[in-house]
C-alpha atoms as a PDB file:
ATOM      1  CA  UNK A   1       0.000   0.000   0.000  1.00  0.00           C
ATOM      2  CA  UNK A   2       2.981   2.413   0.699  1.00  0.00           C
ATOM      3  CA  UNK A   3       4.395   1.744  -2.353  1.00  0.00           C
ATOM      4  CA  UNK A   4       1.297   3.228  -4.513  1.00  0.00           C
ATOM      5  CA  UNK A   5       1.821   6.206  -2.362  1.00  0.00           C
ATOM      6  CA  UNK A   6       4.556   7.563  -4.541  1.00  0.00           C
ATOM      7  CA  UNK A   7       3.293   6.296  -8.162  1.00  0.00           C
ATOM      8  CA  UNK A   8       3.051   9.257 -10.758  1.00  0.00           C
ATOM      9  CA  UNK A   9      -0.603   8.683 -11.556  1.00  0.00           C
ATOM     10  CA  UNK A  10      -1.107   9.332  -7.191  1.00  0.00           C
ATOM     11  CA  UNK A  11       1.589  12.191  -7.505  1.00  0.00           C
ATOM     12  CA  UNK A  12      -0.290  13.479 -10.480  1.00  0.00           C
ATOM     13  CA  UNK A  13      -3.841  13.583  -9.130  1.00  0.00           C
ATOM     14  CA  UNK A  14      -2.455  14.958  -5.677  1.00  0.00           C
ATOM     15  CA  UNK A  15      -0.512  17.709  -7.448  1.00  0.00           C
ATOM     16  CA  UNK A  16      -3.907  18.710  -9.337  1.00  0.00           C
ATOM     17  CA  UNK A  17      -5.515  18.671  -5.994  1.00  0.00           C
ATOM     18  CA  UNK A  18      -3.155  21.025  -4.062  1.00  0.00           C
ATOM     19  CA  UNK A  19      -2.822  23.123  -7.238  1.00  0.00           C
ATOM     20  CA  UNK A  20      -6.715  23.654  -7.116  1.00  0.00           C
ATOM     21  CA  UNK A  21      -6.810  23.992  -3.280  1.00  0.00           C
ATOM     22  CA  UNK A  22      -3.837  26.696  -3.614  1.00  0.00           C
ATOM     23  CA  UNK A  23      -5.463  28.745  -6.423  1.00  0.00           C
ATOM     24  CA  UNK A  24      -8.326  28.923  -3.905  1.00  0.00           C
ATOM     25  CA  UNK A  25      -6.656  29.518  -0.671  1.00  0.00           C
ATOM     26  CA  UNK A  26      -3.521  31.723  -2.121  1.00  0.00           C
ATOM     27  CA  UNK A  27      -5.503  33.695  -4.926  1.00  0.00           C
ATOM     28  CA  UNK A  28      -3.023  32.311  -7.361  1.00  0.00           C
ATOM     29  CA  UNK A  29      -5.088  34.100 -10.382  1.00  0.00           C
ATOM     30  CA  UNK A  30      -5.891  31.124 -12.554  1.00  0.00           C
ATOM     31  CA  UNK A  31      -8.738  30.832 -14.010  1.00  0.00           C
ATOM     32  CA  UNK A  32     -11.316  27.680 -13.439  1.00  0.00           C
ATOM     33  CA  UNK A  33     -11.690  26.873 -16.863  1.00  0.00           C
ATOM     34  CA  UNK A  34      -7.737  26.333 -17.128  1.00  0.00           C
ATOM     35  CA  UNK A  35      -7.477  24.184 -14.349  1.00  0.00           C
ATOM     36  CA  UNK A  36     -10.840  22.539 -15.329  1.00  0.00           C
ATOM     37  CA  UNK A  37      -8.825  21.882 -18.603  1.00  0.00           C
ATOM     38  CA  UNK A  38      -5.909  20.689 -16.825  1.00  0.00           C
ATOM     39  CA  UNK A  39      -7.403  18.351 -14.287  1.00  0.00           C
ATOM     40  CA  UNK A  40      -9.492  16.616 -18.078  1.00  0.00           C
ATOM     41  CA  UNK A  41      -5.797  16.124 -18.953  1.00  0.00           C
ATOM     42  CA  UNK A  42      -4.076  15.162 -16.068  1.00  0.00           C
ATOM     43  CA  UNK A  43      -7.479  12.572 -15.682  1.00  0.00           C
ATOM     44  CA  UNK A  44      -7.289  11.023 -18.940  1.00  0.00           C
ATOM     45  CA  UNK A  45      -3.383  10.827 -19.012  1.00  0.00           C
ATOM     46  CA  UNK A  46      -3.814   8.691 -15.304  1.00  0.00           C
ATOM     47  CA  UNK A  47      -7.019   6.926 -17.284  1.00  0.00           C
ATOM     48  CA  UNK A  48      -4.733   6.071 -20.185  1.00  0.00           C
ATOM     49  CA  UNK A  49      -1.859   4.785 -17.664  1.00  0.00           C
ATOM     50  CA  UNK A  50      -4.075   2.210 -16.075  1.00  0.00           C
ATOM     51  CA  UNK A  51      -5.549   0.916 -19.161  1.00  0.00           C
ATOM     52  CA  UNK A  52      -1.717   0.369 -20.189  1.00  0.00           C
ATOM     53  CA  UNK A  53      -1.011  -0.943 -16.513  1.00  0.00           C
ATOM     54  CA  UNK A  54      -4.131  -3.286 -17.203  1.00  0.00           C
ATOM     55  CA  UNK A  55      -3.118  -4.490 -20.460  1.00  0.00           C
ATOM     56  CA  UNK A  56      -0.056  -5.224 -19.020  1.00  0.00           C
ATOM     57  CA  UNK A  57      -0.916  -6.966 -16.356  1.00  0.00           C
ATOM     58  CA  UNK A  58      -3.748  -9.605 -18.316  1.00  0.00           C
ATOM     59  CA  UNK A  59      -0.689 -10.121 -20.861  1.00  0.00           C
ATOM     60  CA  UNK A  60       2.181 -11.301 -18.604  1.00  0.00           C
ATOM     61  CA  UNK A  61       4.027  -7.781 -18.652  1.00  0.00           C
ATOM     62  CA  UNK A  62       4.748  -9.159 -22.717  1.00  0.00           C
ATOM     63  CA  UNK A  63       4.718  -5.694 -24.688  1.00  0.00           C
ATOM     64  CA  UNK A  64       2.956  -5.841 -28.209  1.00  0.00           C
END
């Protein structure tokens, strides 16, 4: 379980997280639609991973 805890697709969604919480909190001055825009990407790029991770793992870790 500790292990996941430092994974890039964790790292990534906690990043978007505090990066929305701080815009909040701090007045950082960007605007929702951007980070709307960049949690969609930062969601489908984690999305993407774990279909890989998925494929991976039902194929034996053999690449194709």
């Amino acid at each position: 379980m500790l292990s996941r805890l430092g994974g890039r697709k964790f790292v990534s969604a906690v990043s978007m997280a505090l990066l929305i919480g701080l815009n909040s909190a701090l007045g950082l001055g960007l605007e929702s639609e951007t980070l709307h825009q960049m949690s969609l990407i930062v969601g489908a790029w984690i999305l993407g991973e774990s279909v890989i991770d998925a494929a991976s793992a039902t194929n034996g870790g053999k690449k194709s």
